[in-house]
Protein backbone atom coordinates (compact mmCIF):
# COMPACT_ATOMS: atom_id res chain seq x y z
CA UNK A 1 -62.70 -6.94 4.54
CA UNK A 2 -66.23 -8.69 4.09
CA UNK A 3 -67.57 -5.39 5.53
CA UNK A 4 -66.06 -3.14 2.49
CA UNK A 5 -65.24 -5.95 -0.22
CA UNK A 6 -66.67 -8.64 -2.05
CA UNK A 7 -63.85 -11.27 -1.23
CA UNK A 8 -62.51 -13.63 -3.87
CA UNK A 9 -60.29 -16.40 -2.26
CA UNK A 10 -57.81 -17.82 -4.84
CA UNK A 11 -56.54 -21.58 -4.72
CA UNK A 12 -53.58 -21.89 -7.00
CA UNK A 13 -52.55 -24.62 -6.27
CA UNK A 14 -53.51 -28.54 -4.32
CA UNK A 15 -53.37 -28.29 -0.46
CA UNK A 16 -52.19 -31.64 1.22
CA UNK A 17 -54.51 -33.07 4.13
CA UNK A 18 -52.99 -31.44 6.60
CA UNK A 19 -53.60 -27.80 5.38
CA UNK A 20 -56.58 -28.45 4.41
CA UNK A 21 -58.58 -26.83 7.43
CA UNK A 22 -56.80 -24.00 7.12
CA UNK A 23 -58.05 -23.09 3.91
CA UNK A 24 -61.56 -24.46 4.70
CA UNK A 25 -62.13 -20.98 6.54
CA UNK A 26 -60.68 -19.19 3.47
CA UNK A 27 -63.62 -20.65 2.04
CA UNK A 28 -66.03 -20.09 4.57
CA UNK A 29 -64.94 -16.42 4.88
CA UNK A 30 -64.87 -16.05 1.22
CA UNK A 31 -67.64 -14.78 -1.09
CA UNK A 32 -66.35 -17.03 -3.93
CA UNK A 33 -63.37 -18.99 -4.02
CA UNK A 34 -61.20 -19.50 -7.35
CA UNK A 35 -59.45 -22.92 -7.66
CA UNK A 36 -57.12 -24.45 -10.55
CA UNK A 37 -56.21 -27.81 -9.19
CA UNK A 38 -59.34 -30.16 -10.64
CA UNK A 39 -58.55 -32.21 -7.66
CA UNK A 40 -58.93 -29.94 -4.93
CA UNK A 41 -61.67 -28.25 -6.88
CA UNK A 42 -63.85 -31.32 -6.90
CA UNK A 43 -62.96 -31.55 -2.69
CA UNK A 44 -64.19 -28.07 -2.27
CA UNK A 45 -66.96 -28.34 -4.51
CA UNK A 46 -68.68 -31.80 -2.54
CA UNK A 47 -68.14 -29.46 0.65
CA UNK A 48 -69.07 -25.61 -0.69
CA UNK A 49 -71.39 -26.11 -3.31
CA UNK A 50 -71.81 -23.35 -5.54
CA UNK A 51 -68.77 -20.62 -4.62
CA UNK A 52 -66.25 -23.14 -6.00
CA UNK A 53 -65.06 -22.33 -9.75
CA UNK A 54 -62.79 -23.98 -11.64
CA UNK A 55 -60.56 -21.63 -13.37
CA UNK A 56 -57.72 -22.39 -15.98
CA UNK A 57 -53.86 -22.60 -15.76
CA UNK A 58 -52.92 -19.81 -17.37
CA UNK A 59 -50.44 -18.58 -19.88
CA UNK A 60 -49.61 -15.52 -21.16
CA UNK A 61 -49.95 -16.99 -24.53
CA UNK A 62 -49.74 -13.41 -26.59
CA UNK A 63 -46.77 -12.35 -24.71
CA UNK A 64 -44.70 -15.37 -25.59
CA UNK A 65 -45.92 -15.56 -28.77
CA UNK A 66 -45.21 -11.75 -29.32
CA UNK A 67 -41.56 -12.21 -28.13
CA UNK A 68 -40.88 -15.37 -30.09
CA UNK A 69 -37.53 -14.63 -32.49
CA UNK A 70 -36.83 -11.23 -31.11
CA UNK A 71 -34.59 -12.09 -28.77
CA UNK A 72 -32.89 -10.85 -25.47
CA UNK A 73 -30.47 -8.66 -25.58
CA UNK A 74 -28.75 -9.36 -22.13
CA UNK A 75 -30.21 -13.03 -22.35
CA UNK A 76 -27.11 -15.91 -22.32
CA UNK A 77 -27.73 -17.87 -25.24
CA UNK A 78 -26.81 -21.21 -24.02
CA UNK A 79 -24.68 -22.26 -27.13
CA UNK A 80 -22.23 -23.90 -25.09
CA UNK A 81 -25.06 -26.53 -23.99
CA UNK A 82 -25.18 -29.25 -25.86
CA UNK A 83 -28.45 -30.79 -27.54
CA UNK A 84 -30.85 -31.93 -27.10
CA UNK A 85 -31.57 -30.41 -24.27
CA UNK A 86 -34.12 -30.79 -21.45
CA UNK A 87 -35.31 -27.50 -20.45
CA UNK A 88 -37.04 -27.30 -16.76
CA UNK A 89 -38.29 -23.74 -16.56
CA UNK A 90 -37.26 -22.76 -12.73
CA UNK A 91 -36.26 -24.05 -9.20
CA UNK A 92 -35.68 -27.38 -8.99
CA UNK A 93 -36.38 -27.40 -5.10
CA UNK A 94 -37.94 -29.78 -3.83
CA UNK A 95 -39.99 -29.87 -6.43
CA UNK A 96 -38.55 -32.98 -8.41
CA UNK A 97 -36.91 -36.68 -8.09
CA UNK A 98 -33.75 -35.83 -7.90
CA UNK A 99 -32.90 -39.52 -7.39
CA UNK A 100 -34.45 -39.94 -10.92
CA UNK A 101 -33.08 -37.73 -12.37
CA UNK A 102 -29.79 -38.30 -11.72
CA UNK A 103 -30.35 -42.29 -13.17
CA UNK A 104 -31.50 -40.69 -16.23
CA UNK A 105 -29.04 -38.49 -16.99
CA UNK A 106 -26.32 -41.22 -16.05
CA UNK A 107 -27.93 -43.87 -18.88
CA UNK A 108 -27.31 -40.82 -21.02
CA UNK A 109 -24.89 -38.76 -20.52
CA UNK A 110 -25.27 -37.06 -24.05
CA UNK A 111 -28.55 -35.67 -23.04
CA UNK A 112 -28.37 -32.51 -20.75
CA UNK A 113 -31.01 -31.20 -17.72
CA UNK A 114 -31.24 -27.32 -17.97
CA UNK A 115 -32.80 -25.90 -14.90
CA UNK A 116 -33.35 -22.46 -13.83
CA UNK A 117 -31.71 -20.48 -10.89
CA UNK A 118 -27.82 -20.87 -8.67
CA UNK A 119 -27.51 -24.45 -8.47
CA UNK A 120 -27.40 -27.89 -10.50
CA UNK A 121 -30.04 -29.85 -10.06
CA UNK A 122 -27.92 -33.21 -9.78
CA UNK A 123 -23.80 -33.09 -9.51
CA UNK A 124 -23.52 -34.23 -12.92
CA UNK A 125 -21.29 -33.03 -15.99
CA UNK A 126 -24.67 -33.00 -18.00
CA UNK A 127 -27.38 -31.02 -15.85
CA UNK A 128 -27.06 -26.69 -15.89
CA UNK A 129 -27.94 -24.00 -14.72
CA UNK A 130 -28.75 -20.60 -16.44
CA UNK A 131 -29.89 -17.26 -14.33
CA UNK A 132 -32.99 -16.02 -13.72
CA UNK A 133 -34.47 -13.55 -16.43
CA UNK A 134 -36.83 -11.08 -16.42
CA UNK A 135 -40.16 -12.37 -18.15
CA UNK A 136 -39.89 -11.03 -21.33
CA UNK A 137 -36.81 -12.95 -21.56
CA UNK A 138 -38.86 -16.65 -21.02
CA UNK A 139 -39.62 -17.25 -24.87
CA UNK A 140 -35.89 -17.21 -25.52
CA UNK A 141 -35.54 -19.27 -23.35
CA UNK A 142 -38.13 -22.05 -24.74
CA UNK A 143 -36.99 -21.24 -27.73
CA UNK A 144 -33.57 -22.98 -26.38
CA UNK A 145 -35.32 -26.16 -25.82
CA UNK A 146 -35.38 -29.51 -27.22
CA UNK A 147 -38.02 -31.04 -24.33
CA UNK A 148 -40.08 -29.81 -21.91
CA UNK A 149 -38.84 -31.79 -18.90
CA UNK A 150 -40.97 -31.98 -16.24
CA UNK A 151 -39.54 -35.15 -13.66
CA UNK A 152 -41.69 -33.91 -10.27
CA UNK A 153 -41.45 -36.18 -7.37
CA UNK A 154 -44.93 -37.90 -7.69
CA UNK A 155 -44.59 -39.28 -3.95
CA UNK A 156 -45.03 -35.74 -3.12
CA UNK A 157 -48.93 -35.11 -2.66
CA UNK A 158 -48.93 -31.70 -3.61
CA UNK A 159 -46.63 -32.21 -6.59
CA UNK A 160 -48.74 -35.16 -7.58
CA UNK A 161 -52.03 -33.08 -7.59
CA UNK A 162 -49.84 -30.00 -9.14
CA UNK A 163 -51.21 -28.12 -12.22
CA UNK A 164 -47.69 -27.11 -13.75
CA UNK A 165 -48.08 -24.06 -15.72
CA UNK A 166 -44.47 -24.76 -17.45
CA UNK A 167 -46.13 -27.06 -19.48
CA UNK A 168 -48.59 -24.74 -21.20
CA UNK A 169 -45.28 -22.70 -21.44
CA UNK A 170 -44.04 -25.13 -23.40
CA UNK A 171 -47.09 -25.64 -25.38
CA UNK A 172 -47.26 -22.58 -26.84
CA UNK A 173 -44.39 -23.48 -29.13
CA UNK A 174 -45.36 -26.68 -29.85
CA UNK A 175 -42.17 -28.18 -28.18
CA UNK A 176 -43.23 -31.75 -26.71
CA UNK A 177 -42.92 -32.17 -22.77
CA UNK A 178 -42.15 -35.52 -21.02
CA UNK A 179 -43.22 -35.64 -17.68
CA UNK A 180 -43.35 -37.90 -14.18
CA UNK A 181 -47.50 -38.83 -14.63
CA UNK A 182 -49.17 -36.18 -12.38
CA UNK A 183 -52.78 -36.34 -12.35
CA UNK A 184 -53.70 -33.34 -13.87
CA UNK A 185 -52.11 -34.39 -17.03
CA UNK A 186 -53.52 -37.19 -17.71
CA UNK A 187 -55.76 -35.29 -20.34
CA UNK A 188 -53.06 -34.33 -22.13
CA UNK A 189 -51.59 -37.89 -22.91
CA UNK A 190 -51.95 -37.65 -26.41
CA UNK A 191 -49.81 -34.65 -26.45
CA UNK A 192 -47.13 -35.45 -23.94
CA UNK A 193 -45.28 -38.48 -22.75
CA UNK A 194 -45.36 -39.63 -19.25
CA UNK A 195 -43.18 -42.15 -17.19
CA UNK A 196 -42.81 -43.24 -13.77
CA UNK A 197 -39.24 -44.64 -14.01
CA UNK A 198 -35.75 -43.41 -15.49
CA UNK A 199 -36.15 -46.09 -18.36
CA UNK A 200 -39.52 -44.84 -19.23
CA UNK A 201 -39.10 -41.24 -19.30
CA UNK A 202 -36.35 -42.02 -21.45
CA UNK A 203 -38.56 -44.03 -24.09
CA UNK A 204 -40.74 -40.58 -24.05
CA UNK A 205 -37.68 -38.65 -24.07
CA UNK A 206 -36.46 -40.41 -27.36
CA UNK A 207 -40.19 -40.15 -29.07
CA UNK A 208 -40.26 -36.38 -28.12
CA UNK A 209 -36.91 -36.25 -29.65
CA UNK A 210 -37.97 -38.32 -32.94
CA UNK A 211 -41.47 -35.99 -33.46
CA UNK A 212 -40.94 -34.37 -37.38
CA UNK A 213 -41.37 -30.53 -37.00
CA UNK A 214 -44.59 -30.64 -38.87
CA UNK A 215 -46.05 -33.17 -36.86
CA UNK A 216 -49.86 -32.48 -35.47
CA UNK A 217 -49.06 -32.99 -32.39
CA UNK A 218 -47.06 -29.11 -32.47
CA UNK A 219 -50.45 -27.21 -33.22
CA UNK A 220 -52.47 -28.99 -31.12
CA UNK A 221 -50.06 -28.05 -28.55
CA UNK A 222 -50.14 -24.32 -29.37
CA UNK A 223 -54.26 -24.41 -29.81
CA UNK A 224 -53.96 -26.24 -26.55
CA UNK A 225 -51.98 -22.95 -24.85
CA UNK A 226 -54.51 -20.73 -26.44
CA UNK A 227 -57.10 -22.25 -24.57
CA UNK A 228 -55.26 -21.72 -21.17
CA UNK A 229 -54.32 -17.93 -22.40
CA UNK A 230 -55.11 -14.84 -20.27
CA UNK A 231 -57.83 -13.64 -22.18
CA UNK A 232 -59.81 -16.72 -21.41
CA UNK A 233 -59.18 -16.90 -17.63
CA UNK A 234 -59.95 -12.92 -17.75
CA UNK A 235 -63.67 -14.09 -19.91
CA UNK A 236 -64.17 -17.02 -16.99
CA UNK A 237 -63.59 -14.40 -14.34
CA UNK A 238 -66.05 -11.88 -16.28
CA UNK A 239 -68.68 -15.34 -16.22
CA UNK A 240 -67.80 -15.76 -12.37
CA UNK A 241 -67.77 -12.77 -10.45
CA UNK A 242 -69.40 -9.76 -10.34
CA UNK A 243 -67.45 -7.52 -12.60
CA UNK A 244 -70.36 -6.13 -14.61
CA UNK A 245 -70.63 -6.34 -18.66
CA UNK A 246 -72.89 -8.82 -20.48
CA UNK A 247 -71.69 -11.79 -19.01
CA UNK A 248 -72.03 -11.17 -15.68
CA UNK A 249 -72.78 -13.94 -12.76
CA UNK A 250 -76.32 -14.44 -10.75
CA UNK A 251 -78.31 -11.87 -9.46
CA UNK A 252 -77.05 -13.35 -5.41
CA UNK A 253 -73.57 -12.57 -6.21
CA UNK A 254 -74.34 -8.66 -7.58
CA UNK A 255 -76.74 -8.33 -4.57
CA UNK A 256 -73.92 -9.61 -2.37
CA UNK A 257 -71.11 -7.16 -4.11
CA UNK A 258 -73.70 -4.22 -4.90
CA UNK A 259 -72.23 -1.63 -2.56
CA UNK A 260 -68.65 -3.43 -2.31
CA UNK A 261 -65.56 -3.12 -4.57
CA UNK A 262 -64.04 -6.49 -4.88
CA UNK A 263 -60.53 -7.77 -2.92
CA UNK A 264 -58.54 -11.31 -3.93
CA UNK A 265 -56.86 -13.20 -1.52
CA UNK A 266 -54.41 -15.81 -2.83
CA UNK A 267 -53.21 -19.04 -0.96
């Protein structure tokens, strides 16, 4: 591939310790290497030098936008769900505290978990489930939502380190998101709430809950999104790589992908 293409390797997300040396030859075979987590960024950097970039989360900001308030034809509108509702935007997997979870929504039963896919997160009357839609369908989705609810398993070193793009899903309406503290969002503290334990996610829960719909906090959220839209990680890919156009990269990386078209490989 080196031979014919100018090879971009693409880390979406953090790689625990014991991967890691796996994806140190990525690297090395890689022309440039594209990475979202800050965290591992920052690892590769110290080791790579100058063929790590950092590169946004990003959200397809206009396409949500564009669908807001038109709807879904064949989308379930979860009226039957009662409010206010904590909206988790896919698999639960193993991807959150269940065991947390399920405390929380046992203190309060009138609040109710909505997760994405077959099954409940937690056996309880007040966690559900709604099918998977096709992507245009997402904004109606959002739309359904009281909070963002984002309770990952923290003990988990990949989750930890995890860059969740549901929260810049979120954003994009405004609607407030209470998560377990993952590192990466610990910029974002004055626009979310964070909590380690059932009781306080459930203080953030209630603050979401109390935020007035003008509040400043709502556009800031949405300007926020913007930032992390498509058509900025497509103008930080124009700065990185060798894609031609006025803003293209150093005169090493066009001699390196002169007579080569250019390939990604994702990990």
């Amino acid at each position: 591939m080196r031979k014919k293409y100018f090879v971009v390797h693409v880390s979406t997300d953090y790689v625990p310790g014991s991967q890691r040396r796996g994806q140190d030859c990525l690297v090395e075979m890689s022309d440039q290497t594209l990475v979202i987590p800050k965290s591992r960024f920052h690892q590769l950097k110290a080791k790579f030098g100058d063929k790590i970039t950092l590169i946004p989360q990003a959200v397809d900001f206009s396409g949500l936008r564009h669908a807001e308030g038109n709807g879904f034809p064949d989308a379930p509108v979860p009226a039957h769900i009662p409010r206010p509702r904590l909206s988790y935007l896919g698999l639960v997997a193993q991807n959150i505290n269940r065991r947390l979870l399920a405390s929380l929504l046992k203190a309060r039963p009138n609040w109710h978990f909505v997760s994405v896919g077959t099954k409940k997160a937690v056996p309880l009357p007040n966690a559900h489930v709604l099918p998977w839609l096709p992507r245009e369908a997402l904004a109606s989705y959002i739309e359904g939502a009281d909070v963002g609810f984002l309770p990952y398993d923290c003990h988990d070193e990949e989750r930890l380190h995890g860059v969740p793009l549901k929260m810049f899903e979120y954003f994009a309406f405004g609607i407030p998101v209470v998560s377990t503290p993952l590192i990466e969002l610990w910029e974002y503290e004055d626009l979310i709430y964070l909590g380690d334990t059932a009781r306080e996610l459930s203080i953030g829960i209630e603050a979401a809950l109390s935020e007035p719909p003008n509040s400043p906090k709502r556009a800031m959220r949405i300007e926020t999104a913007r930032a992390h839209s498509l058509e900025n990680l497509a103008r930080v890919l124009r700065e990185s790589l060798p894609l031609g156009g006025p803003a293209s990269p150093s005169r090493s990386l066009l001699a390196a992908a002169a007579s080569r078209g250019i390939a990604f490989a994702r990990c």
